[in-house]
Protein backbone atom coordinates (compact mmCIF):
# COMPACT_ATOMS: atom_id res chain seq x y z
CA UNK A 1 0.00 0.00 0.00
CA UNK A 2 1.24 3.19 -0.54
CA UNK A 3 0.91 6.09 1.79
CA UNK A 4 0.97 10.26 0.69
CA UNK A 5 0.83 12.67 4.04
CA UNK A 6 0.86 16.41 3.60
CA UNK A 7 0.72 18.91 5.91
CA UNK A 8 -0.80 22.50 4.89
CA UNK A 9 -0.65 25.36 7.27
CA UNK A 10 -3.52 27.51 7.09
CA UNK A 11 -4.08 30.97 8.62
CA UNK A 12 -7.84 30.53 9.23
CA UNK A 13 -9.94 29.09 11.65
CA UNK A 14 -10.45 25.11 11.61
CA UNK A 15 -14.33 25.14 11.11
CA UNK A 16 -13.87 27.13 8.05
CA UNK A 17 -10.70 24.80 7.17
CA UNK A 18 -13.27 21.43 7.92
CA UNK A 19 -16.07 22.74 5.57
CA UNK A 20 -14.40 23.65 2.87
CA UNK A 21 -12.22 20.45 2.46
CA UNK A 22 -15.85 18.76 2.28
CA UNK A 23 -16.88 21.14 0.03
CA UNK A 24 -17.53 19.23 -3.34
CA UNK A 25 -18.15 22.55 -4.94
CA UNK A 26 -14.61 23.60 -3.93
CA UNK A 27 -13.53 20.39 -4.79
CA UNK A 28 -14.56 20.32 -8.35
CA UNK A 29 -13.27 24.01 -9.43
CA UNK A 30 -9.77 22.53 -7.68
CA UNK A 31 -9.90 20.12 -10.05
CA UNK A 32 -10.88 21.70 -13.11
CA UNK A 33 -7.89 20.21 -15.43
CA UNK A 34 -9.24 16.89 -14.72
CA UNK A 35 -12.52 17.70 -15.93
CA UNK A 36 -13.75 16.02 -12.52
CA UNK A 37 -17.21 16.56 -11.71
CA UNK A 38 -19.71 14.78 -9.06
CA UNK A 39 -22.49 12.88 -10.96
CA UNK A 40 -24.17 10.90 -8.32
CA UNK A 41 -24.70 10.58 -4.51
CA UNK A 42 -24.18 13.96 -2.84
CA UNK A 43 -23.20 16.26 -6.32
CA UNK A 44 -23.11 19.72 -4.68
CA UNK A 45 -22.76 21.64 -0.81
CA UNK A 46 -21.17 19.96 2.03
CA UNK A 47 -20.39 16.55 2.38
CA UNK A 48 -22.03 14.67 5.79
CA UNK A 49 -21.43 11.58 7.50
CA UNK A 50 -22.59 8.04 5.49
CA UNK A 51 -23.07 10.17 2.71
CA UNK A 52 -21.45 8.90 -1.06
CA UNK A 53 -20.34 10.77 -3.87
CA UNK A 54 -19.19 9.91 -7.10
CA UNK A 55 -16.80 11.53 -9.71
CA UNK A 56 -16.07 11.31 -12.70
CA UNK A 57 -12.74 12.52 -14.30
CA UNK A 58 -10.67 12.28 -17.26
CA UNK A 59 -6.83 10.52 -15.32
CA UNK A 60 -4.39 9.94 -17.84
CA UNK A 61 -6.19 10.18 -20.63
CA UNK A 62 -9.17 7.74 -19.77
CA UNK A 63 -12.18 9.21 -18.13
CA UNK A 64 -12.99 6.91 -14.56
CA UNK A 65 -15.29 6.68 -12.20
CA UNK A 66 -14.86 6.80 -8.34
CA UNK A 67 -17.49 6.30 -5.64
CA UNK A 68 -16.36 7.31 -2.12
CA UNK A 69 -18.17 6.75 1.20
CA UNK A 70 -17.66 9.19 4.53
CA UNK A 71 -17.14 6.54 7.17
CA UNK A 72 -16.40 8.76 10.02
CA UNK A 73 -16.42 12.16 10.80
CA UNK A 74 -15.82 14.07 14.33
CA UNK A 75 -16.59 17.85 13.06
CA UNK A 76 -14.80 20.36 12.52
CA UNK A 77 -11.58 17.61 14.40
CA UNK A 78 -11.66 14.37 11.34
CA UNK A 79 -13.52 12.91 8.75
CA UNK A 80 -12.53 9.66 6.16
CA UNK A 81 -13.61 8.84 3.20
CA UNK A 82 -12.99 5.42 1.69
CA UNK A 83 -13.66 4.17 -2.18
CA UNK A 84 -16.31 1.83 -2.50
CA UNK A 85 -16.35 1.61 -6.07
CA UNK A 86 -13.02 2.20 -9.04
CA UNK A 87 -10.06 1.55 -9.98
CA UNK A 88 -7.85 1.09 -6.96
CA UNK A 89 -8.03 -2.39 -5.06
CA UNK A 90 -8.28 0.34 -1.92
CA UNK A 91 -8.46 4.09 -1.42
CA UNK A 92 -8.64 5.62 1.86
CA UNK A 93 -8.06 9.57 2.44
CA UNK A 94 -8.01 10.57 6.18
CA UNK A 95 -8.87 14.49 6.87
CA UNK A 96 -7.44 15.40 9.94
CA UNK A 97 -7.49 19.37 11.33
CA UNK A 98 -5.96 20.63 14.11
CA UNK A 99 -5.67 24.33 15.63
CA UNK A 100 -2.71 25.73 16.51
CA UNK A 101 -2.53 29.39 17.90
CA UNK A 102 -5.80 30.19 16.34
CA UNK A 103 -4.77 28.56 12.46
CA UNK A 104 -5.27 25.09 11.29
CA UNK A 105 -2.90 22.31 10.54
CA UNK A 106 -4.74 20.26 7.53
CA UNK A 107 -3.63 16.62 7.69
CA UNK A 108 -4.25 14.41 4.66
CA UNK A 109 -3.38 11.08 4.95
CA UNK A 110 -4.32 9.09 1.67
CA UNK A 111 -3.59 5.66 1.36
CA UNK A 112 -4.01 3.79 -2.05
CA UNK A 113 -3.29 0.31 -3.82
CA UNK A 114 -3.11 -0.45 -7.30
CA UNK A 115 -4.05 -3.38 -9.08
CA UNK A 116 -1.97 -5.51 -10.86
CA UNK A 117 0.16 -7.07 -8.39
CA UNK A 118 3.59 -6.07 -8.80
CA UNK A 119 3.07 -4.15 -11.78
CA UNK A 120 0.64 -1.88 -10.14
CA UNK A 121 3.13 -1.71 -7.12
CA UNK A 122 5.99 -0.41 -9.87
CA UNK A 123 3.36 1.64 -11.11
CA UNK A 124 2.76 3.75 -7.79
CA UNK A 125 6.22 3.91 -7.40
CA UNK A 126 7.16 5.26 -10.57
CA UNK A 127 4.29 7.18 -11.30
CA UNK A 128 0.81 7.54 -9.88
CA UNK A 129 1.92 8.40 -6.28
CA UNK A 130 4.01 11.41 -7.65
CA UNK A 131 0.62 12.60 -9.75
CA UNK A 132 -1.49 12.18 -6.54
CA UNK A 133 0.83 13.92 -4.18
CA UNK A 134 0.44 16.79 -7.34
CA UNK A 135 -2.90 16.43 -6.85
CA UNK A 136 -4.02 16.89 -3.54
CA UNK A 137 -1.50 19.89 -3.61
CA UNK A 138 -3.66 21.76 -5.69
CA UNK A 139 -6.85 20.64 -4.40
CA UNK A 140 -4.60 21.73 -0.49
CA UNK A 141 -3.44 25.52 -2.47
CA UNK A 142 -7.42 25.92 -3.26
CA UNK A 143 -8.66 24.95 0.14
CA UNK A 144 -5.90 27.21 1.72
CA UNK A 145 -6.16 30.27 -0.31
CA UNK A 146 -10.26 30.20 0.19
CA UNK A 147 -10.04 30.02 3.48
CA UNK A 148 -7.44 32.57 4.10
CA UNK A 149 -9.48 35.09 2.16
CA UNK A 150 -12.47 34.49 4.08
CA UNK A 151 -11.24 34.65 7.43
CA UNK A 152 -9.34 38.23 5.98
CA UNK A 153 -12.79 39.22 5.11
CA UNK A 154 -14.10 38.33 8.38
CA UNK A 155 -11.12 40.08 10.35
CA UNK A 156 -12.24 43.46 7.57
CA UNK A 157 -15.84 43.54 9.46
């Protein structure tokens, strides 16, 4: 299994931090290059507890599907969201916030496995964790930049 864990400081409070990494709005303009949008399950607003969303998104050329499943969250402190349908043999991104002098550390720990064996093992290595570590690094620059500005704009009032 292969493991990606980022840190992102983020000058903003960790309730607006929480809600916008579950926002699938958010989500979707951070990932305009993939073409990813949500087609089924929860497509728009904030993702809750239980609930499933699917994307779909055009990944190295091939447009995929992905169905992903909340199976815990502990607001505004945690939440994880495992696949439940695609193209990994398992997917698991853990969303973990915590404050620290009145900002928020984000936590993302995402844990994938390819299929394939040891060709899919090669692959990760090689490859696909590089592009997902790209990624979530945009999807982490949106999230931070959002946030920032809106906590600004509440400081302005």
């Amino acid at each position: 299994m292969s493991v990606i864990y980022l840190e992102t400081f983020i000058n903003a409070d960790r309730e607006i931090v929480f809600d916008l990494a579950r926002n699938i709005d958010l989500h979707q303009q951070s990932t305009s290059r993939t073409d990813e949008k949500a087609i089924a399950g929860r497509t728009s607003g904030l993702i809750e507890n239980n609930e499933t969303v699917t994307w779909r998104a055009k990944h190295l050329g091939i447009y995929q599907t992905l169905t992903t499943k909340i199976i815990s969250m502990e607001k505004p402190y945690r939440f994880t969201d495992e696949m439940q349908k695609g193209a990994f043999t398992s997917l698991r991104h853990q969303h973990i916030f915590k404050e620290i002098k009145g900002k928020t550390l984000m936590i993302d720990i995402f844990e994938f496995e390819s299929p394939l064996g040891i060709i899919g093992k090669i692959f990760n290595t090689l490859f696909l964790a590089g592009y997902l570590k790209t990624f979530l690094i945009e999807r982490n620059k949106l999230i931070k930049t959002t946030a920032e500005s809106l906590a600004s704009s509440k400081k302005a009032i």
